[in-house]
PDB file of N, CA and C in Angstrom:
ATOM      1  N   UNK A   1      15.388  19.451  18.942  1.00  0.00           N
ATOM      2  CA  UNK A   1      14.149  19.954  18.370  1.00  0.00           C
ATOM      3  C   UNK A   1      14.179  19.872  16.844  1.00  0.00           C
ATOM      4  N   UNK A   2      15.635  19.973  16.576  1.00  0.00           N
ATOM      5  CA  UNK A   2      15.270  19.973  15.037  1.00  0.00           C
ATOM      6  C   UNK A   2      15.263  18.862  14.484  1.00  0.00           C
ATOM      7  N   UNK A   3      15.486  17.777  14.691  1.00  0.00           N
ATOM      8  CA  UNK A   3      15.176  16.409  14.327  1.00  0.00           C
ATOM      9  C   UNK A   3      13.945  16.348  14.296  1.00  0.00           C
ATOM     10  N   UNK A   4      13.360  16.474  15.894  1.00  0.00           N
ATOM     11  CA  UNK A   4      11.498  16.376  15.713  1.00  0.00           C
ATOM     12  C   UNK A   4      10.912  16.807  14.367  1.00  0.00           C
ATOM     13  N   UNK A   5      11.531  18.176  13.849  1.00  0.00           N
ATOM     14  CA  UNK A   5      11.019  18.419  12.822  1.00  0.00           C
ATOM     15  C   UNK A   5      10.722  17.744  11.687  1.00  0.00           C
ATOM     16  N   UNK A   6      12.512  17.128  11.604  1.00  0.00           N
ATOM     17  CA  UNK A   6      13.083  16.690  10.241  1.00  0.00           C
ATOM     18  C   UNK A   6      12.385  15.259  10.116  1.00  0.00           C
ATOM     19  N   UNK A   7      11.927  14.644  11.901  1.00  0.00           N
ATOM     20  CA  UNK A   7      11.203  13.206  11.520  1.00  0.00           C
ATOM     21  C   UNK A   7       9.511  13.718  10.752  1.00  0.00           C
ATOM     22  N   UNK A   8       9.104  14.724  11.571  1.00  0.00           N
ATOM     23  CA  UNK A   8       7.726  14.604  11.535  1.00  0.00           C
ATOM     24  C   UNK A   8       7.835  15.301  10.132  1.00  0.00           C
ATOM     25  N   UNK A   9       8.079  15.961   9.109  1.00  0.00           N
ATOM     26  CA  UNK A   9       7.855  16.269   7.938  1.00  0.00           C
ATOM     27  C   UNK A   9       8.727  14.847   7.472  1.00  0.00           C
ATOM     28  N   UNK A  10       9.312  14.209   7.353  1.00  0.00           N
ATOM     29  CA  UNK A  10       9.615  13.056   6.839  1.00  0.00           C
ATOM     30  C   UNK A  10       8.412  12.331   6.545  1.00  0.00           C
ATOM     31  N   UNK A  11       7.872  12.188   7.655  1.00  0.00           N
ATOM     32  CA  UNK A  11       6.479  11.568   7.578  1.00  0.00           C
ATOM     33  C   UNK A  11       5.473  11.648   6.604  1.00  0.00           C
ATOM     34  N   UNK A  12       5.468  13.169   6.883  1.00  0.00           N
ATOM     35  CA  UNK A  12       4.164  13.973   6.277  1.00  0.00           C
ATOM     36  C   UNK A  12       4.572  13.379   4.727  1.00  0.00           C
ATOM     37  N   UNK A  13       5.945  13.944   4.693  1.00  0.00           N
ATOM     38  CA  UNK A  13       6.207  13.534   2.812  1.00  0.00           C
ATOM     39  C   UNK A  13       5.929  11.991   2.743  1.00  0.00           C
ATOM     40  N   UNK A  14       6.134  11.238   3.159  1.00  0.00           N
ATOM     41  CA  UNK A  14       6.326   9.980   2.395  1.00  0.00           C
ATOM     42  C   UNK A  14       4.721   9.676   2.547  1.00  0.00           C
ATOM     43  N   UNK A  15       3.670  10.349   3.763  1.00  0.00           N
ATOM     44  CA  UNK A  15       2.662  10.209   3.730  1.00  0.00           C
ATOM     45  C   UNK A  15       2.040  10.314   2.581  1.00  0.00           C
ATOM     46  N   UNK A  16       2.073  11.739   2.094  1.00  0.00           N
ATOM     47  CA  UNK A  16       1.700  12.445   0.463  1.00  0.00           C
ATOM     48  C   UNK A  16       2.141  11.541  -0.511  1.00  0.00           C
ATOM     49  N   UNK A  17       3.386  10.588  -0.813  1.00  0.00           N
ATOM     50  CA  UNK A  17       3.497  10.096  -1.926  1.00  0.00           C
ATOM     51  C   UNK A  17       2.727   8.588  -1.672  1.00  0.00           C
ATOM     52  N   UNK A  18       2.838   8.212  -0.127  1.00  0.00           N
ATOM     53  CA  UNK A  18       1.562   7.103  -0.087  1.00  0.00           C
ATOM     54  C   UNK A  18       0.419   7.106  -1.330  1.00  0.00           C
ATOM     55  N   UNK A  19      -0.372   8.791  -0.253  1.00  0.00           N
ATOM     56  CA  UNK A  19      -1.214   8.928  -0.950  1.00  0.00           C
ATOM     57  C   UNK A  19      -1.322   9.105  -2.303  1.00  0.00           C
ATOM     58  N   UNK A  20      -0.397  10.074  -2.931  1.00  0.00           N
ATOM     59  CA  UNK A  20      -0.715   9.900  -4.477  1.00  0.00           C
ATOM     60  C   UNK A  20      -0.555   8.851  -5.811  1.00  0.00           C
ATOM     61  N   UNK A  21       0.421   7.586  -4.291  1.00  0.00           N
ATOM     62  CA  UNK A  21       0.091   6.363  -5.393  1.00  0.00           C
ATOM     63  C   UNK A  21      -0.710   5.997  -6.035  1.00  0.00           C
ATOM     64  N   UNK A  22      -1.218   5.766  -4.126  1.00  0.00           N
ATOM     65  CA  UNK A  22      -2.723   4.885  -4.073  1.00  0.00           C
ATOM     66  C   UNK A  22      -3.847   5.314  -4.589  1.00  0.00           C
ATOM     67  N   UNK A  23      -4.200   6.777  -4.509  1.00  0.00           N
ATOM     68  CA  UNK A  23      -4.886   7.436  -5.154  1.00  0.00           C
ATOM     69  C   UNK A  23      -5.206   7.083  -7.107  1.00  0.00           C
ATOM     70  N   UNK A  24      -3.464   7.716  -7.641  1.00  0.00           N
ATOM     71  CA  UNK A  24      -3.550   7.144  -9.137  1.00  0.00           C
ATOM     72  C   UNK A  24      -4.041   5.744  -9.014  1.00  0.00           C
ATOM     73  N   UNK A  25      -3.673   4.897  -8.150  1.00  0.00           N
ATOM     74  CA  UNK A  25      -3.770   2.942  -8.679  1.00  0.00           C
ATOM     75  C   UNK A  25      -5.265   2.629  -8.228  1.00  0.00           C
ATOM     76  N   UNK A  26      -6.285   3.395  -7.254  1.00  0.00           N
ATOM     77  CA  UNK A  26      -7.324   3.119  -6.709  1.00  0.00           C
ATOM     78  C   UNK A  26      -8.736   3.983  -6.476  1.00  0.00           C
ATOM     79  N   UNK A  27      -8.175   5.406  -6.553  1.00  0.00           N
ATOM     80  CA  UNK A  27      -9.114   6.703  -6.366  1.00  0.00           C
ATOM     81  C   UNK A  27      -8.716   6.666  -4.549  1.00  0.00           C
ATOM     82  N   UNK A  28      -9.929   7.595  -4.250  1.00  0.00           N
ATOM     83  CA  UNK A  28      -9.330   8.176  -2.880  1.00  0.00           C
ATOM     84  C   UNK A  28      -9.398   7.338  -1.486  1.00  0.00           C
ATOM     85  N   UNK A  29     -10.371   6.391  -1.450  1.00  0.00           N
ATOM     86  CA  UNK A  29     -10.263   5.190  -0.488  1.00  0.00           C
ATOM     87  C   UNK A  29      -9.051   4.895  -0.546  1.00  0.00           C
ATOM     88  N   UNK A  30      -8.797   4.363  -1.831  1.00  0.00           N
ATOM     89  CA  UNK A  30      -6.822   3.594  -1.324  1.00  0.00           C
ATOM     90  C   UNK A  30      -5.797   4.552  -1.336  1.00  0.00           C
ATOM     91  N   UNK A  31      -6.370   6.004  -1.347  1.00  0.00           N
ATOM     92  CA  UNK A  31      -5.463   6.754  -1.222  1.00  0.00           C
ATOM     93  C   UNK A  31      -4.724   6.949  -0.027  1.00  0.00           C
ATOM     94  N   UNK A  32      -6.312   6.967   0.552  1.00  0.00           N
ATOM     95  CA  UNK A  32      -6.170   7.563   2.197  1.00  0.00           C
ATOM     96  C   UNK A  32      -5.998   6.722   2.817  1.00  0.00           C
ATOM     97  N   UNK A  33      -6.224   5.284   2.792  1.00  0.00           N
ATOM     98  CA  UNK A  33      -6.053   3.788   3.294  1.00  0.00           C
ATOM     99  C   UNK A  33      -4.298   3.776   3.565  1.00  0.00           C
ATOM    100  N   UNK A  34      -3.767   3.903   2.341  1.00  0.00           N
ATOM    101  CA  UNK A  34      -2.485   4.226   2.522  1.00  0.00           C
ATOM    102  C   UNK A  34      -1.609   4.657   3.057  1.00  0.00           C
ATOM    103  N   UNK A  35      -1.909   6.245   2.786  1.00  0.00           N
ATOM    104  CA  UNK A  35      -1.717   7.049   3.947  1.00  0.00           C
ATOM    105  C   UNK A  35      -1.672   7.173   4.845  1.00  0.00           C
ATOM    106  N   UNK A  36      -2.661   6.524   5.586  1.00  0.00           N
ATOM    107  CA  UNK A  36      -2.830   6.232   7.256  1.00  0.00           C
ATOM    108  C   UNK A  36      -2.037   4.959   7.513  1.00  0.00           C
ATOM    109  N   UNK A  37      -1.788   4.276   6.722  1.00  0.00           N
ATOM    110  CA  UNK A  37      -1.157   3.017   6.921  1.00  0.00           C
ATOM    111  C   UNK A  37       0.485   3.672   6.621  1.00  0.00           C
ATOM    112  N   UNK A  38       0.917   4.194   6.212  1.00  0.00           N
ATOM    113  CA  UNK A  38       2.169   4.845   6.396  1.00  0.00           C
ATOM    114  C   UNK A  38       2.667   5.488   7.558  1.00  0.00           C
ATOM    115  N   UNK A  39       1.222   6.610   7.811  1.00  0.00           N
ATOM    116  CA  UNK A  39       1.803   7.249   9.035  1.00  0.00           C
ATOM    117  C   UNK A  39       1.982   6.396   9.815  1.00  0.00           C
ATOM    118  N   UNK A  40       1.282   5.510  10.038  1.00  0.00           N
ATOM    119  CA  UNK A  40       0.956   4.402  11.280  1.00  0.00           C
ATOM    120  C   UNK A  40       1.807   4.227  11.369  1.00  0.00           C
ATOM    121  N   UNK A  41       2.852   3.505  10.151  1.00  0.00           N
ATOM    122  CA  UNK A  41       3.862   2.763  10.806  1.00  0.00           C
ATOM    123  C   UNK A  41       5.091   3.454  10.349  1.00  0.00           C
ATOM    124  N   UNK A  42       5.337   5.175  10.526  1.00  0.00           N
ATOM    125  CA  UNK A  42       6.441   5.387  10.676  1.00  0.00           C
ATOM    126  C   UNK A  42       6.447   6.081  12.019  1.00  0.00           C
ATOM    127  N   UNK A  43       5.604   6.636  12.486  1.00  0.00           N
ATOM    128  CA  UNK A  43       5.312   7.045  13.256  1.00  0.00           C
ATOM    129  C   UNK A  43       5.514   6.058  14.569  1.00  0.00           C
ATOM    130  N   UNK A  44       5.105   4.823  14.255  1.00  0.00           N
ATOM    131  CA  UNK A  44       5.787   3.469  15.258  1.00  0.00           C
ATOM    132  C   UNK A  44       7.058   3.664  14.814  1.00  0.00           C
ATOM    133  N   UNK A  45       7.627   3.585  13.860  1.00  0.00           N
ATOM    134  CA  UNK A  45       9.220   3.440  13.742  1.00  0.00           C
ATOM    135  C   UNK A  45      10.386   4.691  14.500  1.00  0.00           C
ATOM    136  N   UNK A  46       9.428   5.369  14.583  1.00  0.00           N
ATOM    137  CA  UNK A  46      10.540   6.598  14.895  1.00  0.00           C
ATOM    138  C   UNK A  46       9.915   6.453  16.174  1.00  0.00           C
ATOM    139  N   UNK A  47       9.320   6.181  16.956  1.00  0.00           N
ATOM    140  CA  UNK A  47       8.936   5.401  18.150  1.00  0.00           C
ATOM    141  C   UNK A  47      10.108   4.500  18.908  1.00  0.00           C
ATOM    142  N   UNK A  48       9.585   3.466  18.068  1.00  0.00           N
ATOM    143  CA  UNK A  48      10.948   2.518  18.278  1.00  0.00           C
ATOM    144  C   UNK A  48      12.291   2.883  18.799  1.00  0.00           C
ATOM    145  N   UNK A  49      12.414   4.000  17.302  1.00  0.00           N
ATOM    146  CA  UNK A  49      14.076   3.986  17.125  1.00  0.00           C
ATOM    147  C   UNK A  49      14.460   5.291  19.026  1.00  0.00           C
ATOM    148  N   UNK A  50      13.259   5.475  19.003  1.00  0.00           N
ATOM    149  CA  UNK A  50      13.856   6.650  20.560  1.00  0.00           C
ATOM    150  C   UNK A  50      13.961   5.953  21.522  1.00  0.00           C
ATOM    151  N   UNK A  51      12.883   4.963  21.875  1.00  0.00           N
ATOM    152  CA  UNK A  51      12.711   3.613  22.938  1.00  0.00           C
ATOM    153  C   UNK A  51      14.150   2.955  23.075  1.00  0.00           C
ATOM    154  N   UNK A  52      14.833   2.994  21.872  1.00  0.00           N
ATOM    155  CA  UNK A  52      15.744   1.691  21.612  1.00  0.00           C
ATOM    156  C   UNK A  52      17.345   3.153  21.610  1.00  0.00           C
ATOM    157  N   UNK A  53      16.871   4.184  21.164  1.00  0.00           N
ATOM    158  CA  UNK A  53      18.172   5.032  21.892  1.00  0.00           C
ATOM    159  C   UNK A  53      18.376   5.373  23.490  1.00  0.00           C
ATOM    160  N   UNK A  54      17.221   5.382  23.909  1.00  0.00           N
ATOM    161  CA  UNK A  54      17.305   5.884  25.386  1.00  0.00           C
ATOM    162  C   UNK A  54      17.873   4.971  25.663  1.00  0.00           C
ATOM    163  N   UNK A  55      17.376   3.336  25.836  1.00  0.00           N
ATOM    164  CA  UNK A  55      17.456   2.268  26.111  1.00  0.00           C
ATOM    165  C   UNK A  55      19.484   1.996  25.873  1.00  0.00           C
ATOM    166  N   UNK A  56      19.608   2.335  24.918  1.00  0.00           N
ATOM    167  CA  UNK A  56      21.139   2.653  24.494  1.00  0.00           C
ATOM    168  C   UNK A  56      21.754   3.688  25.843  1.00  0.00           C
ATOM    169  N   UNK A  57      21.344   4.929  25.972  1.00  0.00           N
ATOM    170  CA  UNK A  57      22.339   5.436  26.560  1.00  0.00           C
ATOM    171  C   UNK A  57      22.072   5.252  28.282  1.00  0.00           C
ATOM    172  N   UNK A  58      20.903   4.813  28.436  1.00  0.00           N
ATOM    173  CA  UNK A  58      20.874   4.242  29.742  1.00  0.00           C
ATOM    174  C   UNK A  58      22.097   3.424  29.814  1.00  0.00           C
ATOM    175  N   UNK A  59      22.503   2.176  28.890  1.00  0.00           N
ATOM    176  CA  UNK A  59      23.291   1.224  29.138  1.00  0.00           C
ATOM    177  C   UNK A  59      24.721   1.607  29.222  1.00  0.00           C
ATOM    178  N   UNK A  60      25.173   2.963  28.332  1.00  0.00           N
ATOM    179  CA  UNK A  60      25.916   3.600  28.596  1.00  0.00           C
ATOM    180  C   UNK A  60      26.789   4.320  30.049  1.00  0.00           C
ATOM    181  N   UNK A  61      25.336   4.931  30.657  1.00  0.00           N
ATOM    182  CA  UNK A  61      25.455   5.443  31.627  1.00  0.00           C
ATOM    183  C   UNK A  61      26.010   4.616  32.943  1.00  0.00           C
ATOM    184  N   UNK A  62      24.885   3.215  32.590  1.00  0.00           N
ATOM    185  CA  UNK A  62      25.659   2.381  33.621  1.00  0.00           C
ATOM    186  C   UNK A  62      26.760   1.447  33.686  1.00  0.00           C
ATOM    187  N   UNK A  63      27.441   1.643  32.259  1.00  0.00           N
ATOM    188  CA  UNK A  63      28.961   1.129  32.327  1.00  0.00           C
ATOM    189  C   UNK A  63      29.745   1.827  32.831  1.00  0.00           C
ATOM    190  N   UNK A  64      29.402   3.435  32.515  1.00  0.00           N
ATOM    191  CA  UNK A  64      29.945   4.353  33.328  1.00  0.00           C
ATOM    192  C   UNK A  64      30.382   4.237  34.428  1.00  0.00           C
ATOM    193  N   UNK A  65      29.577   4.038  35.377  1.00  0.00           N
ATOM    194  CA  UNK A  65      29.517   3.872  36.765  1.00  0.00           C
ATOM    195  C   UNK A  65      30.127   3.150  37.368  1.00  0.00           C
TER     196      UNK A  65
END
């Protein structure tokens, strides 16, 4: 559980500095353009990375065996 945390405020932050790039370099369209384009794709990444651990200890399990 506490990972969930530590990913999903990971997010949130790098979301916020998205935004206050894009914001200074564009006003608030490319702020928020940004932003959503960050979450998007960390939010796929930490996706990934669980798909591709399960996927790991499945393979584990069945060397086990």
């Amino acid at each position: 559980m506490n990972r969930l945390i530590a990913e999903s405020l990971a997010c949130i932050i790098i979301a916020a500095l998205f935004f206050m790039c894009g914001f200074l370099l564009g006003g608030e369209r490319l702020g928020v353009f940004c932003a959503t384009l960050s979450l998007s794709s960390s939010l796929g990444f930490y996706h990934g990375m669980r798909d591709g651990e399960k996927n790991e200890r499945e393979k584990q399990r069945i060397k086990s065996l």
